[in-house]
N, C-alpha and C. Protein backbone atom coordinates (compact mmCIF):
# COMPACT_ATOMS: atom_id res chain seq x y z
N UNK A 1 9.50 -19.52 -20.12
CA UNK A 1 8.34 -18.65 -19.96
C UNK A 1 7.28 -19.36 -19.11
N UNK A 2 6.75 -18.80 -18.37
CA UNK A 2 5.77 -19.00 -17.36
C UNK A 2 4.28 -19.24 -17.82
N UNK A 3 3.58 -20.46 -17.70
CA UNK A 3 2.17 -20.42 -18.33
C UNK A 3 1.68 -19.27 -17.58
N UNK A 4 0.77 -19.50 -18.97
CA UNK A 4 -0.18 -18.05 -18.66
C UNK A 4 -1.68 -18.42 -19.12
N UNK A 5 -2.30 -18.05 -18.50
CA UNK A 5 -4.16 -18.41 -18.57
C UNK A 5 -4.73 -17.52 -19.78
N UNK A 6 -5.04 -17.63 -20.59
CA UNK A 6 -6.18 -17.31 -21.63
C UNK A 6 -7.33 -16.45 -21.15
N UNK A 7 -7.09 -15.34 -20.59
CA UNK A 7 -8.93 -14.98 -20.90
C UNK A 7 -9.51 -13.76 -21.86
N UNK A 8 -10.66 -13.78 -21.68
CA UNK A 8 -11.27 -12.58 -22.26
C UNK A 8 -11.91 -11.73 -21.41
N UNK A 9 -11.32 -10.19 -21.89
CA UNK A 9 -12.26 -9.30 -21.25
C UNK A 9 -12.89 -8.33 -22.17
N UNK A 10 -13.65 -7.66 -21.31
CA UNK A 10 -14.40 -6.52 -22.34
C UNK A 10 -14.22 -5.22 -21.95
N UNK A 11 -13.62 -4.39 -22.73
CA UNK A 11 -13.50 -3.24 -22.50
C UNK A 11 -14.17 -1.90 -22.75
N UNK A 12 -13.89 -0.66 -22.08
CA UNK A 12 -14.55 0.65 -23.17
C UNK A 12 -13.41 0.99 -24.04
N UNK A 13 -14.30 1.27 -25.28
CA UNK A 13 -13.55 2.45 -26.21
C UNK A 13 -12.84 2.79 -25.99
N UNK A 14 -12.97 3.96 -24.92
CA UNK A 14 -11.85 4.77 -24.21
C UNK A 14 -10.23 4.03 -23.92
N UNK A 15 -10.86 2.84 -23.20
CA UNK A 15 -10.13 1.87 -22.37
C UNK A 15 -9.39 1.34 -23.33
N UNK A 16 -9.76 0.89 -24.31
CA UNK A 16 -8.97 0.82 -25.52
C UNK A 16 -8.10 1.29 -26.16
N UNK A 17 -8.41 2.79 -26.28
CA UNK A 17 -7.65 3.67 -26.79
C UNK A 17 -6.23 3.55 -25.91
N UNK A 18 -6.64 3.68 -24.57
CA UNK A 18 -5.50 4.23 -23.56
C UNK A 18 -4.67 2.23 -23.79
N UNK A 19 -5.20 1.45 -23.35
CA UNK A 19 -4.66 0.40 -23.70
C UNK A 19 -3.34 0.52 -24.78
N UNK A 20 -4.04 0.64 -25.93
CA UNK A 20 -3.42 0.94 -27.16
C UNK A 20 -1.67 1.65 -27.28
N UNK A 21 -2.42 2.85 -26.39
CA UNK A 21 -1.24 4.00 -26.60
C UNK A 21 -0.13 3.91 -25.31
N UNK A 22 -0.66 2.84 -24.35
CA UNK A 22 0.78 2.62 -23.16
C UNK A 22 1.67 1.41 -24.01
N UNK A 23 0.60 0.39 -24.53
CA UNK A 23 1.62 -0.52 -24.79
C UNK A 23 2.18 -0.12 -25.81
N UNK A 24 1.59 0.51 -26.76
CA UNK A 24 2.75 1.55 -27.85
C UNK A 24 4.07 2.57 -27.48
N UNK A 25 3.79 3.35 -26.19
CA UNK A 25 4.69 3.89 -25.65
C UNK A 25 5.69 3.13 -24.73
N UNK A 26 5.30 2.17 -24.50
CA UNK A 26 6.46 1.34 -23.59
C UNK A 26 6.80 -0.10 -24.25
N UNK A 27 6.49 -0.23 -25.53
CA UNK A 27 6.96 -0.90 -26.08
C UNK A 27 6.75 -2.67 -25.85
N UNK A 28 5.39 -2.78 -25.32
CA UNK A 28 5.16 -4.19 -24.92
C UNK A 28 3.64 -4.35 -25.62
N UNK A 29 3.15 -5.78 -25.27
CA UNK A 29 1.90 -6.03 -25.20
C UNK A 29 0.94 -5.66 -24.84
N UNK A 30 -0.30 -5.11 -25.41
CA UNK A 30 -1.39 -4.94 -24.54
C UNK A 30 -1.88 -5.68 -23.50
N UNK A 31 -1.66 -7.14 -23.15
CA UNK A 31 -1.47 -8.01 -22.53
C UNK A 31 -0.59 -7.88 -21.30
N UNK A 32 0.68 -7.75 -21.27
CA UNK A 32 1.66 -7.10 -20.54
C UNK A 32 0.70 -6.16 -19.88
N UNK A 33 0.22 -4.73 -20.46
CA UNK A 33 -0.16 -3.55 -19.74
C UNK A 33 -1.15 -4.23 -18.97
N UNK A 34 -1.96 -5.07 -19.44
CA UNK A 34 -2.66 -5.48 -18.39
C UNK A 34 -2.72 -6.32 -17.24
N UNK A 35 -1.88 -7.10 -17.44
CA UNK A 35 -1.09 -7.96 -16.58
C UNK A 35 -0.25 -6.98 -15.66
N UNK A 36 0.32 -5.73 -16.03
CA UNK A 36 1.02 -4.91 -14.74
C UNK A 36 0.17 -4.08 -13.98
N UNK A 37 -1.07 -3.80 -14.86
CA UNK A 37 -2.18 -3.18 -13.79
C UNK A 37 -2.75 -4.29 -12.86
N UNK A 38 -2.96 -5.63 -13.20
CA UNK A 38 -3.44 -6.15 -12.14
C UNK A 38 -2.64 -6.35 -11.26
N UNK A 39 -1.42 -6.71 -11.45
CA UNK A 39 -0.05 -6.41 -10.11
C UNK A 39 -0.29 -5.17 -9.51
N UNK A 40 -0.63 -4.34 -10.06
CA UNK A 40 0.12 -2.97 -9.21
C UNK A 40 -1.48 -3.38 -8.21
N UNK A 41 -2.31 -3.27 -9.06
CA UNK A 41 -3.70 -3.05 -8.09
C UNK A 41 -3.76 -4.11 -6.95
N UNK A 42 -3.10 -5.23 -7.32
CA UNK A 42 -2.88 -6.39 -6.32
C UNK A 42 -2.60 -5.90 -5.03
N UNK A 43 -0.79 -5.34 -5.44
CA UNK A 43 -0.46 -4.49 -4.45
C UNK A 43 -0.53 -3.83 -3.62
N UNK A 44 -1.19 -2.79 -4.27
CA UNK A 44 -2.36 -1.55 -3.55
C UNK A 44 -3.36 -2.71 -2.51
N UNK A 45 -3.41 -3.25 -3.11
CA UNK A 45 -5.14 -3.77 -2.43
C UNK A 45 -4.52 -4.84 -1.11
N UNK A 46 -3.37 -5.43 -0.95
CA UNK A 46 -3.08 -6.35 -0.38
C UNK A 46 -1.76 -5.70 1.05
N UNK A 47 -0.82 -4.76 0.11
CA UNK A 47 -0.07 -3.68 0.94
C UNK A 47 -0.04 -2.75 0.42
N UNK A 48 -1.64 -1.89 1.52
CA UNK A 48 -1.77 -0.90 1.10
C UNK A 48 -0.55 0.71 1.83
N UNK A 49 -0.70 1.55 1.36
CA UNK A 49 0.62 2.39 1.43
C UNK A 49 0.26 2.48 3.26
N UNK A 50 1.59 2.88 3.48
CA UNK A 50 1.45 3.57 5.67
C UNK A 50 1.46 4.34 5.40
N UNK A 51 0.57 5.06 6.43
CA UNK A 51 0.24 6.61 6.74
C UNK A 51 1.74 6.81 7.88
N UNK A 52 2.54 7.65 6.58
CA UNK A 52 4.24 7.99 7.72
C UNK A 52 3.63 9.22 8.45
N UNK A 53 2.59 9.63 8.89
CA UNK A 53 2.21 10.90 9.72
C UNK A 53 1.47 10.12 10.85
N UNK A 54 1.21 8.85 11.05
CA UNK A 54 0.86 8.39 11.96
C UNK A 54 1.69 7.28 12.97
N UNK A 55 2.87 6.99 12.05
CA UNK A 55 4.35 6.00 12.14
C UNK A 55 5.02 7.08 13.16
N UNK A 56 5.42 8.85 12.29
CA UNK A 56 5.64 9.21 12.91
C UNK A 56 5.37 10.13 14.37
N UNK A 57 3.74 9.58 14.30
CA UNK A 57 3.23 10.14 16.04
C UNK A 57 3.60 9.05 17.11
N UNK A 58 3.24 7.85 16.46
CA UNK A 58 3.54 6.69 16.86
C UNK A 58 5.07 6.68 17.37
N UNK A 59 6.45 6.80 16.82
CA UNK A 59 7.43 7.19 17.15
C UNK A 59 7.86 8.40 18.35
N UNK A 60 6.75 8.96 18.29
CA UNK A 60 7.15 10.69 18.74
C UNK A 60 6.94 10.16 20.49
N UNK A 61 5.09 9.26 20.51
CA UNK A 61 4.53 8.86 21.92
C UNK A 61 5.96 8.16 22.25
N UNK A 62 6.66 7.18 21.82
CA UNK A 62 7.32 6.22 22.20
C UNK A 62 8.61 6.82 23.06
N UNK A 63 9.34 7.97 22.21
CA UNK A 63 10.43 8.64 22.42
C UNK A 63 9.96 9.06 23.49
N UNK A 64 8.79 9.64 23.43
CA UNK A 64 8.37 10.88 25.00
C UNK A 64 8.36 9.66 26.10
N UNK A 65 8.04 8.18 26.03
CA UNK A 65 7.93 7.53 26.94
C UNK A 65 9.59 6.63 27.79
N UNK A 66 10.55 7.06 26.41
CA UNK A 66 11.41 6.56 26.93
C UNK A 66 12.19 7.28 27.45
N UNK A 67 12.34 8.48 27.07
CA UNK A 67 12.73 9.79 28.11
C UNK A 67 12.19 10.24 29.39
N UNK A 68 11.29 9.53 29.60
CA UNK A 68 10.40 9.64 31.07
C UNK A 68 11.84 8.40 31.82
N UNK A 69 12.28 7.43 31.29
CA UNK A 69 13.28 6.56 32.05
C UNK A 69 12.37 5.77 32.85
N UNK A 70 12.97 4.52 33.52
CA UNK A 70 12.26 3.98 34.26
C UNK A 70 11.74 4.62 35.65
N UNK A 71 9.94 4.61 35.85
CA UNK A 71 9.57 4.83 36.94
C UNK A 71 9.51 4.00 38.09
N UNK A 72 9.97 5.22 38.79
CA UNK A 72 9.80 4.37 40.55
C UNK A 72 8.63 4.14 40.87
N UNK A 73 8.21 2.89 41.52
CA UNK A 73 6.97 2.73 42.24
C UNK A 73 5.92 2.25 41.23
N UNK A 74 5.09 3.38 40.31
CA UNK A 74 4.01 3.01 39.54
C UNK A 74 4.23 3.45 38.46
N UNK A 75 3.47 3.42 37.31
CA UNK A 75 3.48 3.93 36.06
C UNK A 75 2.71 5.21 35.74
N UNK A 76 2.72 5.57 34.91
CA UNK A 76 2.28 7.17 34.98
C UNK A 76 1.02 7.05 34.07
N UNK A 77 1.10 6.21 32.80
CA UNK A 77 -0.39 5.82 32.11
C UNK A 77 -1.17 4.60 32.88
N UNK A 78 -2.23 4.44 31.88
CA UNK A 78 -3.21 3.81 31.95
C UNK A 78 -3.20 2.41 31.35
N UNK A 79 -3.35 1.60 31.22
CA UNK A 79 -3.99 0.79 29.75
C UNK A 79 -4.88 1.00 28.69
N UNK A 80 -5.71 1.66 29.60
CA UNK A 80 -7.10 2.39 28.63
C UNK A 80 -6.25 3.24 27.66
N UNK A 81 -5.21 4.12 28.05
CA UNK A 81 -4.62 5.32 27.61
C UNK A 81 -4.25 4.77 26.27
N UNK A 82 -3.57 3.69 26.44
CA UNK A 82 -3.01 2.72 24.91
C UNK A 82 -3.98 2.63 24.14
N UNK A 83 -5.24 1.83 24.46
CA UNK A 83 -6.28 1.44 23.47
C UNK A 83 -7.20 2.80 22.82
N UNK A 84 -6.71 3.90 23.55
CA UNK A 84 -7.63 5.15 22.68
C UNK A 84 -6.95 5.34 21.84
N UNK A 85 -5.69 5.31 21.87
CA UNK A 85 -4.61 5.80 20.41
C UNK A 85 -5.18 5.33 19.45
């Protein structure tokens, strides 16, 4: 088993209650429940979710640019054109 740090927190009522009734329903520690909310929130906070509606515009520009094939002579964008996306 993995040390584990000692602390204290303070909670609401409420917070209590709900405390109470996950680690009763899933069959662990109140400790545990709180220890997996600070993971999940870790998570969230560190890799937060991708926007797949912007992955897939991002994909869509790319396809339209590689179906253009290589141009003769010059290029058809900008640089600027990139940095407004």
């Amino acid at each position: 088993m993995a040390t584990k740090m000692r602390k204290q927190v303070y909670i609401e009522p409420y917070q209590e209650m709900i405390l109470k009734r996950l680690a009763k329903d899933e069959g662990v520690t109140e400790a545990e429940i709180i220890r997996k909310a600070i993971d999940r929130h870790a998570l969230a906070l560190f890799f937060p979710r991708r926007d797949l509606v912007a992955w897939e515009a991002e994909r869509a520009f790319i396809q339209r640019r590689i179906e253009q094939g290589p141009l003769p002579g010059k290029r058809m964008w900008r640089r600027e054109e990139l940095h407004e996306r």
